[in-house]
PDB file of N, CA and C in Angstrom:
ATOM      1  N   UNK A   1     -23.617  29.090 -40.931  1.00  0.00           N
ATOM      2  CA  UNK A   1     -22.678  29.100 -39.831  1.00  0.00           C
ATOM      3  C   UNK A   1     -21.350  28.508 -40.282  1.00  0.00           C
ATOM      4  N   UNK A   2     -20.645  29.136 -39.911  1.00  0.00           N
ATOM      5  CA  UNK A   2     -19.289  28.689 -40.671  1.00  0.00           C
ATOM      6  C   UNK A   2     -18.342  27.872 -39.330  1.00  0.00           C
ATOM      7  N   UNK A   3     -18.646  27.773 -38.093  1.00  0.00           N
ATOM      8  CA  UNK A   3     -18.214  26.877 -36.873  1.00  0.00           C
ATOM      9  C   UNK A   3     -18.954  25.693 -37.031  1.00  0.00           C
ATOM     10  N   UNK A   4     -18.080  24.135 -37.218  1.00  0.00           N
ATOM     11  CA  UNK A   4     -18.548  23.561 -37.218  1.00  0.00           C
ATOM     12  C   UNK A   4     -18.997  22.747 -36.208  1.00  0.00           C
ATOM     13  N   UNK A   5     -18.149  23.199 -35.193  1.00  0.00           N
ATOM     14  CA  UNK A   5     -18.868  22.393 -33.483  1.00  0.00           C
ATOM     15  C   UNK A   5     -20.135  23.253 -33.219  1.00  0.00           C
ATOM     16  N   UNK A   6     -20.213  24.415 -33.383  1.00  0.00           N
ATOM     17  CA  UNK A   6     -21.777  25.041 -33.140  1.00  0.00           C
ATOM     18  C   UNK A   6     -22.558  24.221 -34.053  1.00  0.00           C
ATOM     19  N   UNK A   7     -22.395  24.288 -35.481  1.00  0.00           N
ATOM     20  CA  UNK A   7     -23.031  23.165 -36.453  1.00  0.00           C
ATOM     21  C   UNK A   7     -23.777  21.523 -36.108  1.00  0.00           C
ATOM     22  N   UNK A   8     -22.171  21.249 -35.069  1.00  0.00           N
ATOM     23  CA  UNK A   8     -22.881  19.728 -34.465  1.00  0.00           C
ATOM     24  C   UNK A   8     -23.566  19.847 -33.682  1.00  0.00           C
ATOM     25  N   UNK A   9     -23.647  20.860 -32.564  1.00  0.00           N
ATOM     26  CA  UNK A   9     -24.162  20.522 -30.956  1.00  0.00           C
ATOM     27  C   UNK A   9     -25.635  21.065 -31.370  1.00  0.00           C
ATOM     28  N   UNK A  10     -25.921  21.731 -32.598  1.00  0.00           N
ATOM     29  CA  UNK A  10     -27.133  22.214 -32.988  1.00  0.00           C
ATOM     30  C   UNK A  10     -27.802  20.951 -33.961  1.00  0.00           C
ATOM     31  N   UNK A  11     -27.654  20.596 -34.578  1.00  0.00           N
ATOM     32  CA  UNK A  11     -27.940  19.049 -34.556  1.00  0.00           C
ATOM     33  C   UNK A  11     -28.244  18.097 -33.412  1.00  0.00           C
ATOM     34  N   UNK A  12     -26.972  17.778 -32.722  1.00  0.00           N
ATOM     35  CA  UNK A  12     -27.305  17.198 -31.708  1.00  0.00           C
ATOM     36  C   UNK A  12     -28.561  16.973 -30.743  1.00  0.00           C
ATOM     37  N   UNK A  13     -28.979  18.785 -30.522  1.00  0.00           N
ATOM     38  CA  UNK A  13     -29.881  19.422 -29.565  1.00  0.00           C
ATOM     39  C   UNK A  13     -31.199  19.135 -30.506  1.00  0.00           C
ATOM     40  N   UNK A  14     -31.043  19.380 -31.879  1.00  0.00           N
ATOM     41  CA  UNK A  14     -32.595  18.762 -32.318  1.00  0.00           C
ATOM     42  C   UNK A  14     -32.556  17.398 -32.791  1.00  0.00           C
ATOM     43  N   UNK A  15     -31.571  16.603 -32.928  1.00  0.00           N
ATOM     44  CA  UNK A  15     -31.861  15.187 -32.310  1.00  0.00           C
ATOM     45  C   UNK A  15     -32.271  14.136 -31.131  1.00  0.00           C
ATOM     46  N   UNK A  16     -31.523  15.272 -30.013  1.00  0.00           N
ATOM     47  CA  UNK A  16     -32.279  14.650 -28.843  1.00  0.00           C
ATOM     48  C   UNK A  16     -33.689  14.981 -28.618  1.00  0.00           C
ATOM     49  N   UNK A  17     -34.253  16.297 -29.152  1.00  0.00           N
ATOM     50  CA  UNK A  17     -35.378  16.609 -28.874  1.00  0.00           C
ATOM     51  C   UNK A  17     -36.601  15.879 -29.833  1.00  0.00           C
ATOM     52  N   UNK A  18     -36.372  14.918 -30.688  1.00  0.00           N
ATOM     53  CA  UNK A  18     -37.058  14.503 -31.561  1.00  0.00           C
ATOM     54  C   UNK A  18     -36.777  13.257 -31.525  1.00  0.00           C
ATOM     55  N   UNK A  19     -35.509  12.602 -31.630  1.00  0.00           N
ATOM     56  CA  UNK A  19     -35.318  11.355 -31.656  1.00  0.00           C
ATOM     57  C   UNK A  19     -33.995  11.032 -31.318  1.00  0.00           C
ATOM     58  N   UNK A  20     -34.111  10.625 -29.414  1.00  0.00           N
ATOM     59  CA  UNK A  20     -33.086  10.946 -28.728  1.00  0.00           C
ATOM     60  C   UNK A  20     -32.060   9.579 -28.862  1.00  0.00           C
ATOM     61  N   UNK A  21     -32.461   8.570 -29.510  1.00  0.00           N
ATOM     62  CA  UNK A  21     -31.387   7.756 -29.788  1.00  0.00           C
ATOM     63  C   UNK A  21     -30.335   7.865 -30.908  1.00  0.00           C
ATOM     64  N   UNK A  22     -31.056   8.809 -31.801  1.00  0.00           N
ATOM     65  CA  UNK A  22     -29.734   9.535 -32.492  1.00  0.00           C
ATOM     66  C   UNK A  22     -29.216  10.795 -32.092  1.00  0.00           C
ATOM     67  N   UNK A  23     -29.773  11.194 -31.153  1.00  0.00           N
ATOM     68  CA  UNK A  23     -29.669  12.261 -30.241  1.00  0.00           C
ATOM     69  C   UNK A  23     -28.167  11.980 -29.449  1.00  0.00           C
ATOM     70  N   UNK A  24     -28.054  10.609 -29.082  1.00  0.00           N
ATOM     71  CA  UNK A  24     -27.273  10.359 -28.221  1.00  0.00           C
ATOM     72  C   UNK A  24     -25.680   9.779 -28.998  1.00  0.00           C
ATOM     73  N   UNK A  25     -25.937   9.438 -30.276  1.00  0.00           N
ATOM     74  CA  UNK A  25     -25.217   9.447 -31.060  1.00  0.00           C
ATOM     75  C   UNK A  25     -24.635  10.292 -31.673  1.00  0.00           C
ATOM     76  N   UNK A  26     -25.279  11.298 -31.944  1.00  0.00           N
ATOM     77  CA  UNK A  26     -24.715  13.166 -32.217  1.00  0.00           C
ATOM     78  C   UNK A  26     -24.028  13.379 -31.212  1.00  0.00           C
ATOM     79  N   UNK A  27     -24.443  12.887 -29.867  1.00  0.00           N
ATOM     80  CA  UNK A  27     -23.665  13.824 -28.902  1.00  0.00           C
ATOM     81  C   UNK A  27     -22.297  13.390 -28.596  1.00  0.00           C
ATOM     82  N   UNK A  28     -22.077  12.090 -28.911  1.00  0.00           N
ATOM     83  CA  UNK A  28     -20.670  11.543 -29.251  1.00  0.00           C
ATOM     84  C   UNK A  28     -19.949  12.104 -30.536  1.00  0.00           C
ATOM     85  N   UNK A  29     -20.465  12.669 -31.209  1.00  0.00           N
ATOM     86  CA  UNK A  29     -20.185  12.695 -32.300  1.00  0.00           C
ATOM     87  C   UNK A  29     -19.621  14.191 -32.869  1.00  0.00           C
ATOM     88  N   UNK A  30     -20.447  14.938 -31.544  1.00  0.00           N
ATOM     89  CA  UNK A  30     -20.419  16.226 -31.469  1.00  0.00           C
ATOM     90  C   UNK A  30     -18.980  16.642 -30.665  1.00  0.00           C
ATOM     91  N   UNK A  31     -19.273  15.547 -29.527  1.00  0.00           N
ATOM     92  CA  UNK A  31     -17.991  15.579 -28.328  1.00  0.00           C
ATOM     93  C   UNK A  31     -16.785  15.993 -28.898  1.00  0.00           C
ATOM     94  N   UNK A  32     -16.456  14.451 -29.820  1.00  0.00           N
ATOM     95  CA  UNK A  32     -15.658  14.367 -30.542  1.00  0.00           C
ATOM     96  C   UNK A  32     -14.809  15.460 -31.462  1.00  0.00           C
ATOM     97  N   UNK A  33     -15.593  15.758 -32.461  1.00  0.00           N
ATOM     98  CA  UNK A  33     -15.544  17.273 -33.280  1.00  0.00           C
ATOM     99  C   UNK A  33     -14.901  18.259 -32.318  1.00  0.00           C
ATOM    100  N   UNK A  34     -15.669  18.477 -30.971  1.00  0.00           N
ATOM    101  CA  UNK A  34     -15.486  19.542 -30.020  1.00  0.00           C
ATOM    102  C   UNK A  34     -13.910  19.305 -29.449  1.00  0.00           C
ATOM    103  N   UNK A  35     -13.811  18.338 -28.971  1.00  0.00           N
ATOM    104  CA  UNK A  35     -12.143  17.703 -28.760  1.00  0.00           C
ATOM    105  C   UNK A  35     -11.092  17.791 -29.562  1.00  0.00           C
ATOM    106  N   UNK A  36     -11.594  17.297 -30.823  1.00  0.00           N
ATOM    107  CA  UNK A  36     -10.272  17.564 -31.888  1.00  0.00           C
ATOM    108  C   UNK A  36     -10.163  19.245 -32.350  1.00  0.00           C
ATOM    109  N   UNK A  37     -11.351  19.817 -32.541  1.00  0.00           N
ATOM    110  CA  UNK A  37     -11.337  21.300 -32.647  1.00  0.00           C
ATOM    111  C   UNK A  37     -10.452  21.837 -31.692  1.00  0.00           C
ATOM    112  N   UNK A  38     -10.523  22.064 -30.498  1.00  0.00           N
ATOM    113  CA  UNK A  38     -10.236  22.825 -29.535  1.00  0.00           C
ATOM    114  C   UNK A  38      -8.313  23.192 -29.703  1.00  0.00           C
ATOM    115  N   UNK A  39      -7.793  22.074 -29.760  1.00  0.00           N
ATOM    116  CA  UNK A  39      -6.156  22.440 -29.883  1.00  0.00           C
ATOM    117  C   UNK A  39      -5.764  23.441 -31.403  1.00  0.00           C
ATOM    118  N   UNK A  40      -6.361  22.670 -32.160  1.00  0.00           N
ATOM    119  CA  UNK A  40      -6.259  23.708 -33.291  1.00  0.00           C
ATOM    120  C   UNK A  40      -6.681  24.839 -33.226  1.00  0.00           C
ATOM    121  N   UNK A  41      -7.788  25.403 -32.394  1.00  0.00           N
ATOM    122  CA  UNK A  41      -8.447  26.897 -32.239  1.00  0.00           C
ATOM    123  C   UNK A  41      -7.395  26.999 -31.330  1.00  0.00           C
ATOM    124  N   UNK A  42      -6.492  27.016 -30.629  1.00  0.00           N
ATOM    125  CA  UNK A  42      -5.772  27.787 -29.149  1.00  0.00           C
ATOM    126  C   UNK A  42      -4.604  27.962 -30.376  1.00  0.00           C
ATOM    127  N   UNK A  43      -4.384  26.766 -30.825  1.00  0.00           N
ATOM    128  CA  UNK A  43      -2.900  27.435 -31.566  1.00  0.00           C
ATOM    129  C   UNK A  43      -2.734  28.400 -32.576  1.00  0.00           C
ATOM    130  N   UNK A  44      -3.894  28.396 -33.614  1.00  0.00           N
ATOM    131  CA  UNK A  44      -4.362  29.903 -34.116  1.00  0.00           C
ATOM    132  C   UNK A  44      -4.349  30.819 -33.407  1.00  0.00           C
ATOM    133  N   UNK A  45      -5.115  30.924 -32.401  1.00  0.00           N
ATOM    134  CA  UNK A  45      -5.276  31.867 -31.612  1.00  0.00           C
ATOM    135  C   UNK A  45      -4.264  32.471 -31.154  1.00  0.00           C
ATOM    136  N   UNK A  46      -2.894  31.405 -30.627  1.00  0.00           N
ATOM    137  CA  UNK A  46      -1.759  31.899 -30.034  1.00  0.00           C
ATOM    138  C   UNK A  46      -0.479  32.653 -31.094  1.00  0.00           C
ATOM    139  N   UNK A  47      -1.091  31.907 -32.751  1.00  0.00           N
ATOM    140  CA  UNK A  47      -0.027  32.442 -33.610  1.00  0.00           C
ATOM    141  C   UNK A  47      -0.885  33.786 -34.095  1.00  0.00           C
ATOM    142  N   UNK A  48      -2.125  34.428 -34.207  1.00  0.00           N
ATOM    143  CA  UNK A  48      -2.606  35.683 -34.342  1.00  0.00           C
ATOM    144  C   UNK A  48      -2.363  36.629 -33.388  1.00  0.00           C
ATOM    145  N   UNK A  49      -1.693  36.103 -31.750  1.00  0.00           N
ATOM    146  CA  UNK A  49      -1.645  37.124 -31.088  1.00  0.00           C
ATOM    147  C   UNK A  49       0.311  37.007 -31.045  1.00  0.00           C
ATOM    148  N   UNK A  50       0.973  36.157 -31.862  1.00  0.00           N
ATOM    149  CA  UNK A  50       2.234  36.440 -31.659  1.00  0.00           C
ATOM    150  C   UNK A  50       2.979  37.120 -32.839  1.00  0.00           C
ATOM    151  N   UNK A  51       1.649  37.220 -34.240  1.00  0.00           N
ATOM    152  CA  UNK A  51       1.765  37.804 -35.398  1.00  0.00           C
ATOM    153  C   UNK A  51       1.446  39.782 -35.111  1.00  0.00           C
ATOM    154  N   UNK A  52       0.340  39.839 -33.800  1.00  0.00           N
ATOM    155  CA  UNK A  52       0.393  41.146 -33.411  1.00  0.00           C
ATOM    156  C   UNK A  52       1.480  41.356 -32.782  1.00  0.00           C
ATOM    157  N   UNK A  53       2.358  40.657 -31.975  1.00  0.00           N
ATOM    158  CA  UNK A  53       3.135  41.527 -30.735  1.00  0.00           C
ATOM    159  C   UNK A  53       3.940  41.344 -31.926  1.00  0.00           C
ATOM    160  N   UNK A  54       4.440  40.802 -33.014  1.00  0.00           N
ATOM    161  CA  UNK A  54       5.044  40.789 -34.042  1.00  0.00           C
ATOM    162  C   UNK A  54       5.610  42.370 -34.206  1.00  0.00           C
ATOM    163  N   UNK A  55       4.144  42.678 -35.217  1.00  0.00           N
ATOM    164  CA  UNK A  55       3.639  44.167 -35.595  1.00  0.00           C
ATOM    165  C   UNK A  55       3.878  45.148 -34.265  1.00  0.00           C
ATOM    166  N   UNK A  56       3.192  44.723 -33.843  1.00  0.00           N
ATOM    167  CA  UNK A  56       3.466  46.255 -32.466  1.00  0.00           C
ATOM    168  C   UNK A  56       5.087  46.499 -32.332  1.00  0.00           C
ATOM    169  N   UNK A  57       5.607  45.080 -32.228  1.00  0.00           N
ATOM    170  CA  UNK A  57       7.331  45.070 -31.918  1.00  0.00           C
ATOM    171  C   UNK A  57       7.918  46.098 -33.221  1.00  0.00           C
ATOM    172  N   UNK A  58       7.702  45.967 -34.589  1.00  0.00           N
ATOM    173  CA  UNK A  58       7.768  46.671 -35.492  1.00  0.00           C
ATOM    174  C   UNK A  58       7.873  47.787 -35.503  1.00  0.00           C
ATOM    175  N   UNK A  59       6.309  48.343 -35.467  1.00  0.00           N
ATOM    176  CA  UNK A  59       6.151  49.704 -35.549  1.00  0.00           C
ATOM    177  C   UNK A  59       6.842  50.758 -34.395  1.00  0.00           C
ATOM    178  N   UNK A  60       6.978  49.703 -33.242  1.00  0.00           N
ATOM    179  CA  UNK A  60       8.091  50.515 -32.242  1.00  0.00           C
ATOM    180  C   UNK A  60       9.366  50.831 -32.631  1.00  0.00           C
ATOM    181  N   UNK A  61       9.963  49.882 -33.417  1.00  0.00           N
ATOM    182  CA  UNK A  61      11.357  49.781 -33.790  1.00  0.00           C
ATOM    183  C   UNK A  61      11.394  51.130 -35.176  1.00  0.00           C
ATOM    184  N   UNK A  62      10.497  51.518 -36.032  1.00  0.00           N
ATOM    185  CA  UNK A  62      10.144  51.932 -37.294  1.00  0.00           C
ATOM    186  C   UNK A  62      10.079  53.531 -36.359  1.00  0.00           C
ATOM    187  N   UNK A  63       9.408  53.529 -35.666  1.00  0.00           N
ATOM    188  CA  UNK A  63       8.750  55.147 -34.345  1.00  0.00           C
ATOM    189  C   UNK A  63      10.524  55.643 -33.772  1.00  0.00           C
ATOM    190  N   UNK A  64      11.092  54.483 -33.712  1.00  0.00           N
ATOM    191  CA  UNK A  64      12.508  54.754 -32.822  1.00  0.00           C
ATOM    192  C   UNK A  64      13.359  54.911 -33.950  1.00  0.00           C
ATOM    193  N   UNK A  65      13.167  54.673 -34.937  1.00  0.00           N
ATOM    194  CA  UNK A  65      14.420  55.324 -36.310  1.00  0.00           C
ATOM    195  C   UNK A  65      13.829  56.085 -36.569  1.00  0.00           C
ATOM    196  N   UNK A  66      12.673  56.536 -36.781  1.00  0.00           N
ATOM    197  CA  UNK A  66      11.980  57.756 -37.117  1.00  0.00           C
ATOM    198  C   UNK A  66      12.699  58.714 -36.606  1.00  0.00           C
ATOM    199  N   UNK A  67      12.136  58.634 -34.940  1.00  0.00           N
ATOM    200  CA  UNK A  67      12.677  59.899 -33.691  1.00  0.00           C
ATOM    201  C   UNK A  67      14.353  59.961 -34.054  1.00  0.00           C
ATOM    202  N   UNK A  68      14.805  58.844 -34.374  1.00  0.00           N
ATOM    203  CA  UNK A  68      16.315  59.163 -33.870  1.00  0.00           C
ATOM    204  C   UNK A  68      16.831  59.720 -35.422  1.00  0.00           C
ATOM    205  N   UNK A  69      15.926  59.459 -36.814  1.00  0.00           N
ATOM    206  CA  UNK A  69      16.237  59.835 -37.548  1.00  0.00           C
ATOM    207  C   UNK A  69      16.112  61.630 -37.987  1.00  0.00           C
ATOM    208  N   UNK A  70      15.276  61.953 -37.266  1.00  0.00           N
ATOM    209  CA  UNK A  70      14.522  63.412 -36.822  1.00  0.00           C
ATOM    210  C   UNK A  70      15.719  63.876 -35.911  1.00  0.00           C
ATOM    211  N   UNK A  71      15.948  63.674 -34.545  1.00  0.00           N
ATOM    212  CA  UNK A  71      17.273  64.289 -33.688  1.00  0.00           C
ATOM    213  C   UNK A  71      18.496  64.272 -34.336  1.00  0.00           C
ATOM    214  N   UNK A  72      18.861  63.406 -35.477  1.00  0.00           N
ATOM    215  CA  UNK A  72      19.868  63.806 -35.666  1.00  0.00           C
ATOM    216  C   UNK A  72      20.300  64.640 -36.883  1.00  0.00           C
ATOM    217  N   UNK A  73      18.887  64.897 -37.923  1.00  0.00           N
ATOM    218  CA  UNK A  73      18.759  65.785 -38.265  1.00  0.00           C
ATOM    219  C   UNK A  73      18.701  66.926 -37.656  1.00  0.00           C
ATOM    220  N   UNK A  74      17.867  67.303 -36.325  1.00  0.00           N
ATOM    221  CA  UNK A  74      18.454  68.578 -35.904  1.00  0.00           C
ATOM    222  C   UNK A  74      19.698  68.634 -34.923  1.00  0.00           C
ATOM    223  N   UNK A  75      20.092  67.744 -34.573  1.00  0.00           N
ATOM    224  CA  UNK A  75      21.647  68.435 -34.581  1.00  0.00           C
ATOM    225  C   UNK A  75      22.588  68.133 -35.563  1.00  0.00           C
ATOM    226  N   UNK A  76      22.280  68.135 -36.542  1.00  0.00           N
ATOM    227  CA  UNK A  76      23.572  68.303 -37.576  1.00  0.00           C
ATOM    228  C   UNK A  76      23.130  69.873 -38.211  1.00  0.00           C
ATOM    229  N   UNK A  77      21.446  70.579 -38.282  1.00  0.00           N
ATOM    230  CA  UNK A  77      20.892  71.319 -38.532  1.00  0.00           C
ATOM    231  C   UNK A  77      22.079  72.894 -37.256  1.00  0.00           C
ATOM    232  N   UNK A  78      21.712  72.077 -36.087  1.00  0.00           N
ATOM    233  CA  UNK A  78      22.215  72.994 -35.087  1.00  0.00           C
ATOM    234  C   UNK A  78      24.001  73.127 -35.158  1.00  0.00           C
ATOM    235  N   UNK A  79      24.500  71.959 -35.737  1.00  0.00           N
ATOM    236  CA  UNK A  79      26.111  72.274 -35.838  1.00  0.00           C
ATOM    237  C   UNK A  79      26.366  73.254 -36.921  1.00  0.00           C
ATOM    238  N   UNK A  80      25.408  73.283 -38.549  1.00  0.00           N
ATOM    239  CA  UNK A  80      25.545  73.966 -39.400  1.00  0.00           C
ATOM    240  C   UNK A  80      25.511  75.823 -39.220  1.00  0.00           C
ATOM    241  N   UNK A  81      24.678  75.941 -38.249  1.00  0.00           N
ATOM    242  CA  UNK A  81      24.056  76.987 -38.088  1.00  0.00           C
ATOM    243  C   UNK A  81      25.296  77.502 -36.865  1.00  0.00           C
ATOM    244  N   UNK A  82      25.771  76.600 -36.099  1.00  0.00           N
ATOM    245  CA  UNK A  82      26.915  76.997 -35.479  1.00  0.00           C
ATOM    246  C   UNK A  82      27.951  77.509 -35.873  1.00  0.00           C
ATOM    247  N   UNK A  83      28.494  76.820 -37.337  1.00  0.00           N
ATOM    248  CA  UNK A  83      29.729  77.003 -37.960  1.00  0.00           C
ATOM    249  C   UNK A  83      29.667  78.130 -38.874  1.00  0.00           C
ATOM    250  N   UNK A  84      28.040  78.878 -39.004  1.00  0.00           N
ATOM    251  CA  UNK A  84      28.438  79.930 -39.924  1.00  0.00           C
ATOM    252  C   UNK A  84      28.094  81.444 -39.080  1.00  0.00           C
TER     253      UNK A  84
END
């Protein structure tokens, strides 16, 4: 398992079930882990979804020189064909 708060609270859970006075010490221990984890997982989380609207913002901008690079190939296509 590569999460290490799943790692603790699974410990924890077979410490209390076997020998709940270190049981109860995991679970502080686990808390803990779980508390300091949590801000660091949201702010990943918030820079992977601002690294997509990133990309999406991109490929819109890349789609819109495309198109506009395409229209104005055909009207310079349509002025040529005018002038002869």
């Amino acid at each position: 398992m590569k999460n290490p708060i799943v790692k603790a609270w699974i410990i924890t859970l077979i410490c209390f079930i076997f020998i709940w006075p270190i049981g109860l010490i995991a679970a502080c221990v686990s808390l803990y882990i779980t508390i300091k984890e949590l801000p660091a997982r949201r702010s990943s989380e918030e820079a992977e979804e601002l690294a997509r609207q990133r990309e999406t913002e991109r490929r819109e901008v890349e789609m819109v020189r495309k198109s506009n690079e395409i229209l104005l190939h055909l009207i310079q296509d349509e002025h040529r064909e005018e002038e002869r």
